[in-house]
PDB file of N, CA and C in Angstrom:
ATOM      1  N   UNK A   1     -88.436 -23.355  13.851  1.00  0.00           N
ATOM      2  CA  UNK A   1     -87.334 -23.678  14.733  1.00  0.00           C
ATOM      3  C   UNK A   1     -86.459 -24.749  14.062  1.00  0.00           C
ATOM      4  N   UNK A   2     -85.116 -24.674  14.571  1.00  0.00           N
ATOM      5  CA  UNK A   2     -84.454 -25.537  14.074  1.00  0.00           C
ATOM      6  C   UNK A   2     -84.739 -27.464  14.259  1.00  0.00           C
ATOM      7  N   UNK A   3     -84.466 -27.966  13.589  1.00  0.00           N
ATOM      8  CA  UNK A   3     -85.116 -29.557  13.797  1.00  0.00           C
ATOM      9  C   UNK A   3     -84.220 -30.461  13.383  1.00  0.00           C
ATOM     10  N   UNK A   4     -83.309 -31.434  13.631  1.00  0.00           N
ATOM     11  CA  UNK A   4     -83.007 -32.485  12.976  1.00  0.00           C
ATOM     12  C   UNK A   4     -83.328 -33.717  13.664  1.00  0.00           C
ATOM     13  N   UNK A   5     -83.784 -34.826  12.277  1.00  0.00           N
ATOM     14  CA  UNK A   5     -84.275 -35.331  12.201  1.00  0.00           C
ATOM     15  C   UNK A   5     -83.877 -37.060  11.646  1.00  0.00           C
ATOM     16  N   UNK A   6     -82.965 -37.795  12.642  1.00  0.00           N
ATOM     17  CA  UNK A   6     -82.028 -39.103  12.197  1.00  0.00           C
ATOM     18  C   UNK A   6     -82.831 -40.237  11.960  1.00  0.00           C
ATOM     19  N   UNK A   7     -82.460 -40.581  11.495  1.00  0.00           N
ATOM     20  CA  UNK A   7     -83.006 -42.215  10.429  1.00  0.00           C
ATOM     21  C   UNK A   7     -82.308 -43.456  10.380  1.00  0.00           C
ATOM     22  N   UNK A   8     -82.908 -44.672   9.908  1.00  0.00           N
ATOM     23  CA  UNK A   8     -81.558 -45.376   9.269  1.00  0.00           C
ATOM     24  C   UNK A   8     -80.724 -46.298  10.307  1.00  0.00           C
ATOM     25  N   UNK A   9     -80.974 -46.027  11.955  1.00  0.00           N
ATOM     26  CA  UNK A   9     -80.704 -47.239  12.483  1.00  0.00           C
ATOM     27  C   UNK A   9     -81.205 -48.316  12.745  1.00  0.00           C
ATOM     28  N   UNK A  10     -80.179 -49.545  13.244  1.00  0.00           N
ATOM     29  CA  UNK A  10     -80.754 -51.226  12.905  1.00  0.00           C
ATOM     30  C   UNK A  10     -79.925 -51.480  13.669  1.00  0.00           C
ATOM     31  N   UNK A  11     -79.980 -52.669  13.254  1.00  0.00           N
ATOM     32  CA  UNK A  11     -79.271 -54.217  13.986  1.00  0.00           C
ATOM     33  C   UNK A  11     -78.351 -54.649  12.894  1.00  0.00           C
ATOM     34  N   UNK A  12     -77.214 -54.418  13.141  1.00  0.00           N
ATOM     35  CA  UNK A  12     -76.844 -55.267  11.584  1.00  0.00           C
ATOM     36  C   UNK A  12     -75.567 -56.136  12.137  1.00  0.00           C
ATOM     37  N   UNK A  13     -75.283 -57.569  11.329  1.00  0.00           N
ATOM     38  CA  UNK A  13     -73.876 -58.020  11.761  1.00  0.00           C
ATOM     39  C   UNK A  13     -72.485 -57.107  11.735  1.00  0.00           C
ATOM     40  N   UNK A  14     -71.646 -57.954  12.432  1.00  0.00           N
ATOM     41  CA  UNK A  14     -70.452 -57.308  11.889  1.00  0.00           C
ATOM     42  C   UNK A  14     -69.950 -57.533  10.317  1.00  0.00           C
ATOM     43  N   UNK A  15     -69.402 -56.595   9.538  1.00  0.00           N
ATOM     44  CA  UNK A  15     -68.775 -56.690   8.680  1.00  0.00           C
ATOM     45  C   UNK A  15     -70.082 -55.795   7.637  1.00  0.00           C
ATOM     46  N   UNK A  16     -71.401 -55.476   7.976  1.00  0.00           N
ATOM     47  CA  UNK A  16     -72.296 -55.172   7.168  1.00  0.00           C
ATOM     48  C   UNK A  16     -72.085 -53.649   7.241  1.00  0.00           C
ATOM     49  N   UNK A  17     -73.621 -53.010   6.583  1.00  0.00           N
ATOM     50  CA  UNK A  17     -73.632 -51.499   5.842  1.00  0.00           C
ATOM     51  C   UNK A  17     -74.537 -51.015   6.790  1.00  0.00           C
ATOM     52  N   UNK A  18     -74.872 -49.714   6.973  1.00  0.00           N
ATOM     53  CA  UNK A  18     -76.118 -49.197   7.160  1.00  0.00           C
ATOM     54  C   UNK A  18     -76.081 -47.854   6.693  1.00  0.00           C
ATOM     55  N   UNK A  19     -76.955 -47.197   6.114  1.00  0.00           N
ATOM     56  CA  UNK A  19     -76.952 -45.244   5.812  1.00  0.00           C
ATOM     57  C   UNK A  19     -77.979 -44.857   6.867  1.00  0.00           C
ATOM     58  N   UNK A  20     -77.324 -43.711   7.592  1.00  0.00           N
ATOM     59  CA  UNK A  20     -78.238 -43.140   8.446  1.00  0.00           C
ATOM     60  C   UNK A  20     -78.517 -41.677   7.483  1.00  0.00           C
ATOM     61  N   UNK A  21     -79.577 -40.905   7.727  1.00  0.00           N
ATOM     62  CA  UNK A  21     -79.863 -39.833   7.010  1.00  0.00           C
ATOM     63  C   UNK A  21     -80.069 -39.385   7.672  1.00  0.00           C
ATOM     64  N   UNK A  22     -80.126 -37.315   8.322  1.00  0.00           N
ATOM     65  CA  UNK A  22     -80.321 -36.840   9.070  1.00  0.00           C
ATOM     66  C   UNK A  22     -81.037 -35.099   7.695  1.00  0.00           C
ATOM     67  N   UNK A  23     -82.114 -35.369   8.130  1.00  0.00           N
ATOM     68  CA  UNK A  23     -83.143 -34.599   7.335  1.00  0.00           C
ATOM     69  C   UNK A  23     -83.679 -32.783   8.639  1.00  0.00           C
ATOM     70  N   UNK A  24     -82.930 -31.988   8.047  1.00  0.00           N
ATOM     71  CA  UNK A  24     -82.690 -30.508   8.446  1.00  0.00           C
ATOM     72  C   UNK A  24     -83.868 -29.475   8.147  1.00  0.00           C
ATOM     73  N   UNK A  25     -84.550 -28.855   9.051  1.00  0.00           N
ATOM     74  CA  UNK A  25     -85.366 -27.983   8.612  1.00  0.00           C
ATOM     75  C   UNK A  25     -85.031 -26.871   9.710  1.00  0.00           C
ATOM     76  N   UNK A  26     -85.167 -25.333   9.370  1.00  0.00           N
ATOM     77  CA  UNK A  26     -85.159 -24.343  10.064  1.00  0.00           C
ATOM     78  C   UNK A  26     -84.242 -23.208  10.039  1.00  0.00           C
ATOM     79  N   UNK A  27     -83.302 -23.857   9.222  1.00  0.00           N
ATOM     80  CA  UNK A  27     -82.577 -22.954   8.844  1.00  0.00           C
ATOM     81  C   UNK A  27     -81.552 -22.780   7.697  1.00  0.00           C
ATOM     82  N   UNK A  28     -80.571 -22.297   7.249  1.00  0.00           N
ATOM     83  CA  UNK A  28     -80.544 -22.271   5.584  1.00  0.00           C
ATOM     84  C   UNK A  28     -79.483 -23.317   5.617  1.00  0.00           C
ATOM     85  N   UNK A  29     -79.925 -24.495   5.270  1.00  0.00           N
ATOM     86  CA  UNK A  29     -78.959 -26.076   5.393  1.00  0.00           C
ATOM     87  C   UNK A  29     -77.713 -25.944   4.540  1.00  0.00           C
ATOM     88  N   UNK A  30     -77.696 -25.348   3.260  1.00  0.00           N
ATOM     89  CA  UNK A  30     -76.372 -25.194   2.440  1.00  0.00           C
ATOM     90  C   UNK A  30     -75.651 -24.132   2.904  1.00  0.00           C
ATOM     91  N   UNK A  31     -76.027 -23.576   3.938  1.00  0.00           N
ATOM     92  CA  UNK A  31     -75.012 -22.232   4.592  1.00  0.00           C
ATOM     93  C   UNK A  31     -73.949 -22.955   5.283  1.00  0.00           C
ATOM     94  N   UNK A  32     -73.992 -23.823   6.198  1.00  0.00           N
ATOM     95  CA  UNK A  32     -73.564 -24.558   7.462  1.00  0.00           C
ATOM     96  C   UNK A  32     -72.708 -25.900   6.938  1.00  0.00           C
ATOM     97  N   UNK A  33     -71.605 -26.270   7.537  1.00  0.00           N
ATOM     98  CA  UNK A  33     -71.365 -27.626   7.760  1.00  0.00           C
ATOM     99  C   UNK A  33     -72.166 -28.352   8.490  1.00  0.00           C
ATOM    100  N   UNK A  34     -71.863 -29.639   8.581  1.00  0.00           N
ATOM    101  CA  UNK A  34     -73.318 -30.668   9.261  1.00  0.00           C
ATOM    102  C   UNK A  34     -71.789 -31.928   9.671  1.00  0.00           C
ATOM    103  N   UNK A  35     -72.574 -32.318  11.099  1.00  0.00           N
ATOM    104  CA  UNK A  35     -71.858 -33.085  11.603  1.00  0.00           C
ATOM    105  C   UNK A  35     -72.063 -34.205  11.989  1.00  0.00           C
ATOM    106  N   UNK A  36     -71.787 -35.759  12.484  1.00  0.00           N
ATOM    107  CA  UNK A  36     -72.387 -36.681  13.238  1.00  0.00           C
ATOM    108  C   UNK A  36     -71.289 -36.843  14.210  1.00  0.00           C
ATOM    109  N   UNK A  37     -72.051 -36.995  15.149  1.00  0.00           N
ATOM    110  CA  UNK A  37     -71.233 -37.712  16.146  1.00  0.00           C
ATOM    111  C   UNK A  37     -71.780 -39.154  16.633  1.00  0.00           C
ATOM    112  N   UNK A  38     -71.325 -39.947  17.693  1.00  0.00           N
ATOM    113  CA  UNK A  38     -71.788 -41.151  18.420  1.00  0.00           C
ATOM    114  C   UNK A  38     -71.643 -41.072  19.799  1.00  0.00           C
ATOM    115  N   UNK A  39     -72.285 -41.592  20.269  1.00  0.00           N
ATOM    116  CA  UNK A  39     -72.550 -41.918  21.808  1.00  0.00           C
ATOM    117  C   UNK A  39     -72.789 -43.483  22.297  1.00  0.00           C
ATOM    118  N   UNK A  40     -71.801 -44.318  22.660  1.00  0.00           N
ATOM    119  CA  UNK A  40     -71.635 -45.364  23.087  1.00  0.00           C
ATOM    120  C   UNK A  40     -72.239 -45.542  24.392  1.00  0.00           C
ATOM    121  N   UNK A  41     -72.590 -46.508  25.137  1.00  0.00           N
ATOM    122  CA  UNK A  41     -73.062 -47.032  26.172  1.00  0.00           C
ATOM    123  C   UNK A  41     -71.794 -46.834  27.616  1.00  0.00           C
ATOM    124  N   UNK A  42     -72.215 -45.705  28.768  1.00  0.00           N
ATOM    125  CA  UNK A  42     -71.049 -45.288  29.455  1.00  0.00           C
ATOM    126  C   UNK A  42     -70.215 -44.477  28.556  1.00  0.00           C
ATOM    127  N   UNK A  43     -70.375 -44.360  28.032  1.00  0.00           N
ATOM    128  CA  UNK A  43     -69.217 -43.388  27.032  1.00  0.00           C
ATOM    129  C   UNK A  43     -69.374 -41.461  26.905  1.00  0.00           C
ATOM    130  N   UNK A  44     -68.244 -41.168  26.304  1.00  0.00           N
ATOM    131  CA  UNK A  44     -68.742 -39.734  26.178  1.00  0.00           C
ATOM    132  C   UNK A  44     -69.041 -39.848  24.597  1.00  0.00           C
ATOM    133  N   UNK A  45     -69.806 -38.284  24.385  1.00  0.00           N
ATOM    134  CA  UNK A  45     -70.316 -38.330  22.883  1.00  0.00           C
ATOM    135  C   UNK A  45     -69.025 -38.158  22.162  1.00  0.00           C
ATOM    136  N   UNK A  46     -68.398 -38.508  20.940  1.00  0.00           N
ATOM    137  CA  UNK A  46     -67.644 -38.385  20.045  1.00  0.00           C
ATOM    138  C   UNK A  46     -67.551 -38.365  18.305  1.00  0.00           C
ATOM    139  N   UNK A  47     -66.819 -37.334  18.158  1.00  0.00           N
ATOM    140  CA  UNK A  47     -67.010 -36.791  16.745  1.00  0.00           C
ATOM    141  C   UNK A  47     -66.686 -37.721  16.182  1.00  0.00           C
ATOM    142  N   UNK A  48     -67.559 -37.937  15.115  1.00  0.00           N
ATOM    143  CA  UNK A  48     -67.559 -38.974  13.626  1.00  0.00           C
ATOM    144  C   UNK A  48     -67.355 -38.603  12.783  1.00  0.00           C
ATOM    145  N   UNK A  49     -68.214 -37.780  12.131  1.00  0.00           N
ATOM    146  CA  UNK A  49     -67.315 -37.232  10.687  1.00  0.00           C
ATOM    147  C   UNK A  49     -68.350 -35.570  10.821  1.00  0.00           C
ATOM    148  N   UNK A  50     -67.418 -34.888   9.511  1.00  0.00           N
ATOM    149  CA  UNK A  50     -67.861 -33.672   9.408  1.00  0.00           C
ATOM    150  C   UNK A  50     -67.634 -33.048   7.562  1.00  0.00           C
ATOM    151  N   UNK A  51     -68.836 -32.330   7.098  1.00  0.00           N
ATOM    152  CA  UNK A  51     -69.067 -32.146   5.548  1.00  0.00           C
ATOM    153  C   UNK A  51     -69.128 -30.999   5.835  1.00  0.00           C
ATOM    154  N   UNK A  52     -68.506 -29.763   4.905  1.00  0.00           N
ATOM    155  CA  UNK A  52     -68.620 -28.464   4.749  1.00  0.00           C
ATOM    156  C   UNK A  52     -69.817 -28.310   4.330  1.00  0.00           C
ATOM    157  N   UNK A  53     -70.200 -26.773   3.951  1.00  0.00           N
ATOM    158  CA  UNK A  53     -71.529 -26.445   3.404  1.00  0.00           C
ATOM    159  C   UNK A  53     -71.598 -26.861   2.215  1.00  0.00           C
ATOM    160  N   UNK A  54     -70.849 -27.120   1.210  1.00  0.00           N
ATOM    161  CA  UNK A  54     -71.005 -27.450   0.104  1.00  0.00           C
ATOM    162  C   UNK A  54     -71.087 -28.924  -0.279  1.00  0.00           C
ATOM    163  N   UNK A  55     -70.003 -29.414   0.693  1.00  0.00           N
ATOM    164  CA  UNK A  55     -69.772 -30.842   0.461  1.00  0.00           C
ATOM    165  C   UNK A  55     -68.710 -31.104  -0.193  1.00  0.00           C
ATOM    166  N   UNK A  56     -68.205 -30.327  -0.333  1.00  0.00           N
ATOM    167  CA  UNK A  56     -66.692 -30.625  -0.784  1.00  0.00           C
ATOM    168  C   UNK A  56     -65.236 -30.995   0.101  1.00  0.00           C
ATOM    169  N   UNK A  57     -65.193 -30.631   1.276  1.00  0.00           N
ATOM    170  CA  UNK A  57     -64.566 -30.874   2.240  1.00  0.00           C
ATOM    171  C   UNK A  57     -64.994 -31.885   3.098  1.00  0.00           C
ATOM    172  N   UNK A  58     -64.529 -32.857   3.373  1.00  0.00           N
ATOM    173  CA  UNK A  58     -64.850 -33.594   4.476  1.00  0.00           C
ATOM    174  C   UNK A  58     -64.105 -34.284   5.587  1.00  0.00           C
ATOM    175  N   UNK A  59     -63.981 -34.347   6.990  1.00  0.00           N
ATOM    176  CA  UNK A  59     -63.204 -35.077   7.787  1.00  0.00           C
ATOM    177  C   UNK A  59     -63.351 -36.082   8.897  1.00  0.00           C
ATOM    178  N   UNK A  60     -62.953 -36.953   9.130  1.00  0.00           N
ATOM    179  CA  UNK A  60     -63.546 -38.011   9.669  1.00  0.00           C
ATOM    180  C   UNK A  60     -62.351 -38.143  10.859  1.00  0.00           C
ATOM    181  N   UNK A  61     -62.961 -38.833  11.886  1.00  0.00           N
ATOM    182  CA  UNK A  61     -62.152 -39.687  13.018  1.00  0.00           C
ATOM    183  C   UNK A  61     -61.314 -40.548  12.131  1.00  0.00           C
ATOM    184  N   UNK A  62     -60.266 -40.960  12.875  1.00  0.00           N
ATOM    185  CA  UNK A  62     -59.298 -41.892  12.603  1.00  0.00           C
ATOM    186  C   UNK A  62     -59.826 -42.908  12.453  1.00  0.00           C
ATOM    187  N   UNK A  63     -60.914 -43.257  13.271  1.00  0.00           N
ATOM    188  CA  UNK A  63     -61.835 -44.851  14.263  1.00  0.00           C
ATOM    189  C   UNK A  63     -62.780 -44.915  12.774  1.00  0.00           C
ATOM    190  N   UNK A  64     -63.278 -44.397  11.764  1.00  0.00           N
ATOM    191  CA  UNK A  64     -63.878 -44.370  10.954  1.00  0.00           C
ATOM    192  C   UNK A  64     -63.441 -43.898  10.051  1.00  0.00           C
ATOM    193  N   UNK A  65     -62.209 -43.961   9.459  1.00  0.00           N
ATOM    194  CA  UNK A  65     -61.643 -43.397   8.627  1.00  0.00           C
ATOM    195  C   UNK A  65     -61.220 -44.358   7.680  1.00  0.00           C
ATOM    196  N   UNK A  66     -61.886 -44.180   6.151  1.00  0.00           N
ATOM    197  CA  UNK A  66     -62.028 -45.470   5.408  1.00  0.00           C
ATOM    198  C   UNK A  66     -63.343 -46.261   5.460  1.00  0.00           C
ATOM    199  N   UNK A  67     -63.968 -46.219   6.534  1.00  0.00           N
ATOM    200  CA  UNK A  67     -65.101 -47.435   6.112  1.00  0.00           C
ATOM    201  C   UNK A  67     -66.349 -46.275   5.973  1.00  0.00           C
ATOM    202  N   UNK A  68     -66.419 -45.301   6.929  1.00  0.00           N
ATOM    203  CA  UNK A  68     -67.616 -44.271   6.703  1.00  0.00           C
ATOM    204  C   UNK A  68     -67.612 -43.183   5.791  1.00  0.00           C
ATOM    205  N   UNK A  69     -68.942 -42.511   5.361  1.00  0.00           N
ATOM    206  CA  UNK A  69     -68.509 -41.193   4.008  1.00  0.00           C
ATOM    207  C   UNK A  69     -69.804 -40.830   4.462  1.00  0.00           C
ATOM    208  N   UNK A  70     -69.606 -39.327   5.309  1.00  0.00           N
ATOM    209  CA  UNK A  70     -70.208 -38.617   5.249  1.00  0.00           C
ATOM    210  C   UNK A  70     -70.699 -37.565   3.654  1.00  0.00           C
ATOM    211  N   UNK A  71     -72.179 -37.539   3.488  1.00  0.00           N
ATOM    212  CA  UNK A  71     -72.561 -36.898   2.407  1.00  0.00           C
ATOM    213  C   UNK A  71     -73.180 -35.582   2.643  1.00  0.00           C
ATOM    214  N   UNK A  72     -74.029 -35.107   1.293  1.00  0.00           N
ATOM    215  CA  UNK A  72     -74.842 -34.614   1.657  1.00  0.00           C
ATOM    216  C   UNK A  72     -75.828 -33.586  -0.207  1.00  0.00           C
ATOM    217  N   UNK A  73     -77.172 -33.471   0.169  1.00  0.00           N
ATOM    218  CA  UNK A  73     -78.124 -33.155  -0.758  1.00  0.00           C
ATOM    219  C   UNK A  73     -78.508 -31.922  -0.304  1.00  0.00           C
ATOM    220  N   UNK A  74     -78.120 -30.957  -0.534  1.00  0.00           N
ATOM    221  CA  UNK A  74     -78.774 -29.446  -0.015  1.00  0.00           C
ATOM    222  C   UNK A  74     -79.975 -28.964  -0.702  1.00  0.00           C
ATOM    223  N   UNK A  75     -80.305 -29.978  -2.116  1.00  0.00           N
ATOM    224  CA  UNK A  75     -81.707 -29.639  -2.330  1.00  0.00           C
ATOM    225  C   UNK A  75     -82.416 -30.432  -1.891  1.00  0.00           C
ATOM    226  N   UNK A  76     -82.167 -31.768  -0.926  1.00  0.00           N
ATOM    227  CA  UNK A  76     -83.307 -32.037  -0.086  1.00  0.00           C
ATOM    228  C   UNK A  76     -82.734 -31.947   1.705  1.00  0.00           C
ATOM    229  N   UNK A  77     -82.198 -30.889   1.880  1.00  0.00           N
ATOM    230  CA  UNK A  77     -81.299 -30.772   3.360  1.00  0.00           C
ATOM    231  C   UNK A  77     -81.457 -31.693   4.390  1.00  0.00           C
ATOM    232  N   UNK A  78     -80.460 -32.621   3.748  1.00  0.00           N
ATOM    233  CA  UNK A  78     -80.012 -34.027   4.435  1.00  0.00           C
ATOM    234  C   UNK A  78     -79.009 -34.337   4.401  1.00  0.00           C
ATOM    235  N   UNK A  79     -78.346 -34.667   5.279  1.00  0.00           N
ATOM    236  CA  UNK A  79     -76.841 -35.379   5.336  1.00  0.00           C
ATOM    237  C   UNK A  79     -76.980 -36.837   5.640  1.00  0.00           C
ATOM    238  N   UNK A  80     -76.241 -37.314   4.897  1.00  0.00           N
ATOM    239  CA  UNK A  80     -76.090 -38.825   5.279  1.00  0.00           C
ATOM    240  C   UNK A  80     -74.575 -39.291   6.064  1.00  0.00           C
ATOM    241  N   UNK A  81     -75.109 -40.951   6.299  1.00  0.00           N
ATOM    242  CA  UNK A  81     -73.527 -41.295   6.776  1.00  0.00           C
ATOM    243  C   UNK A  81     -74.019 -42.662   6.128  1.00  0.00           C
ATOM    244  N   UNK A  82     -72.551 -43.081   4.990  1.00  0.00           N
ATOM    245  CA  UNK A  82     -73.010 -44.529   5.178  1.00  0.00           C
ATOM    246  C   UNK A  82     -71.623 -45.435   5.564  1.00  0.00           C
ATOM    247  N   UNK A  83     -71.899 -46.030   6.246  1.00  0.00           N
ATOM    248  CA  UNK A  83     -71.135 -46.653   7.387  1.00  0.00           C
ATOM    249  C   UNK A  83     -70.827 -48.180   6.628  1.00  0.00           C
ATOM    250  N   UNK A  84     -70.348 -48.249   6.605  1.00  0.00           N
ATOM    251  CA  UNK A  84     -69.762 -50.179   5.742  1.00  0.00           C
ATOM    252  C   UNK A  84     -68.617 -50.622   6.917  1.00  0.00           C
ATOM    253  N   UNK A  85     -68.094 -51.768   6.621  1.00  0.00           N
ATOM    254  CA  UNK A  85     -67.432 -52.963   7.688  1.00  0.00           C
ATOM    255  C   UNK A  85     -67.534 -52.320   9.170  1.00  0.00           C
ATOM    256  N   UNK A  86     -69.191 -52.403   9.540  1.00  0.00           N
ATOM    257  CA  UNK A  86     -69.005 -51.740  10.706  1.00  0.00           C
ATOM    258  C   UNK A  86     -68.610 -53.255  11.680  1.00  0.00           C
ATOM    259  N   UNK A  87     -68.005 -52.718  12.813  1.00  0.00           N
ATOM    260  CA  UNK A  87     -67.331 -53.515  13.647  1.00  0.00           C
ATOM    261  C   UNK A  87     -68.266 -53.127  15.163  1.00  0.00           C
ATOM    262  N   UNK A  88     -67.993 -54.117  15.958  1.00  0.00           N
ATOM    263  CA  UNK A  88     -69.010 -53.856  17.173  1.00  0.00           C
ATOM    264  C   UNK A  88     -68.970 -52.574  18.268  1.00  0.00           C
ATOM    265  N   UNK A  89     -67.334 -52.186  18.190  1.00  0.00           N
ATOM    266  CA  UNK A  89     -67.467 -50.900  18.780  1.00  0.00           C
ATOM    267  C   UNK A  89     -68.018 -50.023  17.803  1.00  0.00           C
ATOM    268  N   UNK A  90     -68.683 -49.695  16.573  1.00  0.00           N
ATOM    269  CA  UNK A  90     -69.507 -48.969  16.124  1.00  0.00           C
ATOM    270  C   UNK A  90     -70.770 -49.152  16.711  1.00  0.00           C
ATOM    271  N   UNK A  91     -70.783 -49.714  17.973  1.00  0.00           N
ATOM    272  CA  UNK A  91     -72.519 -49.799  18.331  1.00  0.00           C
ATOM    273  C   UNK A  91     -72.754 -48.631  19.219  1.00  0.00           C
ATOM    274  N   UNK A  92     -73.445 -47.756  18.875  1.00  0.00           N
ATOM    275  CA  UNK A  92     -73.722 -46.236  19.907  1.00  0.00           C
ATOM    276  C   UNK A  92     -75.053 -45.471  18.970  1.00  0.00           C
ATOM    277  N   UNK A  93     -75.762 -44.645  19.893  1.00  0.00           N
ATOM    278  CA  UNK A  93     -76.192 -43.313  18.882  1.00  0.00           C
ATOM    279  C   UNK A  93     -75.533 -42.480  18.149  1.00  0.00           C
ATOM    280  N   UNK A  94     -76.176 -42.982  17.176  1.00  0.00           N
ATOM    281  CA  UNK A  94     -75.413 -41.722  16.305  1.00  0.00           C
ATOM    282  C   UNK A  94     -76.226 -39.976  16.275  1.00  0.00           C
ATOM    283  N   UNK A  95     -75.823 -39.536  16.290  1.00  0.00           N
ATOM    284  CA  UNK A  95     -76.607 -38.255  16.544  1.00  0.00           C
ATOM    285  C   UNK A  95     -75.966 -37.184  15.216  1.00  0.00           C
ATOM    286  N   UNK A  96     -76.888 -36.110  14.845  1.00  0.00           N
ATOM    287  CA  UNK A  96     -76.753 -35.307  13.682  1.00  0.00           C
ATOM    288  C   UNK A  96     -76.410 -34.125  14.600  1.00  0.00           C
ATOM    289  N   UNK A  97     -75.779 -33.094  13.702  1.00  0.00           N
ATOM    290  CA  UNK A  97     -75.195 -31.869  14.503  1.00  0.00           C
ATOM    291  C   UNK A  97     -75.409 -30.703  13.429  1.00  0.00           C
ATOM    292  N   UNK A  98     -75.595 -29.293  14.138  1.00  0.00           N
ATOM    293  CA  UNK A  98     -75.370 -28.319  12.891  1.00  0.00           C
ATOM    294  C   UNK A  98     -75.194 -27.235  14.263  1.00  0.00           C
ATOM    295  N   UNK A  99     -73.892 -26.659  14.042  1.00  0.00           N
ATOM    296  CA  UNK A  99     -73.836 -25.199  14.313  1.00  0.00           C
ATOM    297  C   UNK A  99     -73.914 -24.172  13.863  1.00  0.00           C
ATOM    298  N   UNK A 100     -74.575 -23.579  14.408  1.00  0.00           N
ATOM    299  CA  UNK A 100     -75.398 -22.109  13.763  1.00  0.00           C
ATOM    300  C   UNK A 100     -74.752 -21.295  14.388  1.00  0.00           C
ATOM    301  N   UNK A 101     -75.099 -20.026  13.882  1.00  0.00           N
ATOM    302  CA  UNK A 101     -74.877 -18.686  14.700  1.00  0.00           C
ATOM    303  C   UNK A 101     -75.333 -18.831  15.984  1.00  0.00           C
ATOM    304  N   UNK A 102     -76.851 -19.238  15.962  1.00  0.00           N
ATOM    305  CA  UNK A 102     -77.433 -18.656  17.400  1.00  0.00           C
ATOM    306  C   UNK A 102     -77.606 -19.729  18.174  1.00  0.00           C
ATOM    307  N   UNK A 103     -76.609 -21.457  17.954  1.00  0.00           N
ATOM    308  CA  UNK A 103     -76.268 -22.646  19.080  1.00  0.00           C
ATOM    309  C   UNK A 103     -75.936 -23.949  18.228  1.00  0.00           C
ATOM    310  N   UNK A 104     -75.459 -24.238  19.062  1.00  0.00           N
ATOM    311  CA  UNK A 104     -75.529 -26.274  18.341  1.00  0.00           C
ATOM    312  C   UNK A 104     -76.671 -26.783  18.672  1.00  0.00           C
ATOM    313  N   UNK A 105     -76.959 -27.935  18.019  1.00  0.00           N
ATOM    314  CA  UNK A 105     -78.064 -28.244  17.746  1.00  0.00           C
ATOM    315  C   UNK A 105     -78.426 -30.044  17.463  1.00  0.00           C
ATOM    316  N   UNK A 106     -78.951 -29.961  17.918  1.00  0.00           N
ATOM    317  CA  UNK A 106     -78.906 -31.933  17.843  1.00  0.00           C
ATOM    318  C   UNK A 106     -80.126 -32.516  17.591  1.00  0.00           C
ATOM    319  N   UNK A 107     -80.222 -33.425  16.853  1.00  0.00           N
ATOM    320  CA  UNK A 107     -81.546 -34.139  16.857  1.00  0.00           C
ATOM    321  C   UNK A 107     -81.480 -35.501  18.201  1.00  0.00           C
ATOM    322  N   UNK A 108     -82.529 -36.492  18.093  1.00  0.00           N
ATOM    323  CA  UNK A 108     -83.039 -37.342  18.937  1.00  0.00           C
ATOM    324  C   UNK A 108     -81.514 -38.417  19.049  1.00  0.00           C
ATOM    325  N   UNK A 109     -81.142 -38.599  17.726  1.00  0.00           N
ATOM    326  CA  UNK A 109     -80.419 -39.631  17.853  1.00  0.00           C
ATOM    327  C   UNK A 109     -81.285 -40.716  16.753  1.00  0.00           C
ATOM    328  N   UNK A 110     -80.043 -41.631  16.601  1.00  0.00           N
ATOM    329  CA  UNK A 110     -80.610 -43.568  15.540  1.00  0.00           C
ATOM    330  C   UNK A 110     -79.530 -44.266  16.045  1.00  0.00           C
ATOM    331  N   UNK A 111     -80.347 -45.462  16.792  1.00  0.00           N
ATOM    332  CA  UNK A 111     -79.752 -46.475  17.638  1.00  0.00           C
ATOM    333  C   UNK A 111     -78.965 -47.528  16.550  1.00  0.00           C
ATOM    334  N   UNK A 112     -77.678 -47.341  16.698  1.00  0.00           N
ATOM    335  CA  UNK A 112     -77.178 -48.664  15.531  1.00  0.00           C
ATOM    336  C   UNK A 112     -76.620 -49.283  16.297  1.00  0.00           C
ATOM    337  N   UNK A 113     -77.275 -50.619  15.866  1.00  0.00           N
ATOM    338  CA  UNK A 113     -76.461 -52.038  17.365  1.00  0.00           C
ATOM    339  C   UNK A 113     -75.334 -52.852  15.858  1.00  0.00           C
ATOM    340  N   UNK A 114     -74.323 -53.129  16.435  1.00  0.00           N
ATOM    341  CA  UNK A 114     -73.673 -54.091  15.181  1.00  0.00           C
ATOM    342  C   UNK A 114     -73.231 -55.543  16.622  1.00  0.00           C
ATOM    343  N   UNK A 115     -73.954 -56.453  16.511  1.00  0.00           N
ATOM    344  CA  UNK A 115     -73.812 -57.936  16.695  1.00  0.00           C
ATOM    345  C   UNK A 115     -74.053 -59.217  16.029  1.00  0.00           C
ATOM    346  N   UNK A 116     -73.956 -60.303  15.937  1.00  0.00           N
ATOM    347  CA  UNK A 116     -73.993 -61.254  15.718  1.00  0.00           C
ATOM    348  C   UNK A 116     -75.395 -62.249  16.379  1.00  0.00           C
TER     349      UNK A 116
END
């Protein structure tokens, strides 16, 4: 069955880094684009960035545009995000995404708090 699998959240100040990794099993990971989104506290979920199957294409929110870079390793089917001058409205779940033929698909979520 399909599985993803997020990593990589913390506590970090403002102005710092974090890489979240989101590690894919179940189905053919270099076929698919791979997505993250976030989920803030009261908030709705919202798109963060997005990597083609290859990794050559990539597009990001405006709100993260410049400080985050979505990646990705299809020989170990993982996508990353690494996130730099995060600011405090970057504090939400981040959650991994992959649409398939047969649904979307989400893992658990990685809690990233950015405070002081």
């Amino acid at each position: 069955q399909v599985q993803l699998v997020e990593s990589g959240g913390d506590l970090v100040q403002p102005g710092g880094s974090l890489r979240l990794s989101c590690a894919a099993s179940g189905f053919t990971f270099s076929a698919y684009a791979m997505r993250w989104y976030r989920q803030a506290p009261e908030k709705e979920r919202e798109f963060v960035a997005r990597i083609s199957n290859s990794g050559g294409i990539t597009k990001y929110a405006d709100s993260v545009k410049g400080r985050f870079t979505i990646s990705r390793d299809n020989a170990k089917k993982t996508v990353y995000l690494q996130m730099n001058s995060l600011k405090s409205d970057d504090t939400a779940v981040y959650y991994c995404n992959a649409q398939l033929l047969s649904g979307s698909y989400w893992g658990q979520g990685t809690q990233v708090t950015v405070s002081s």
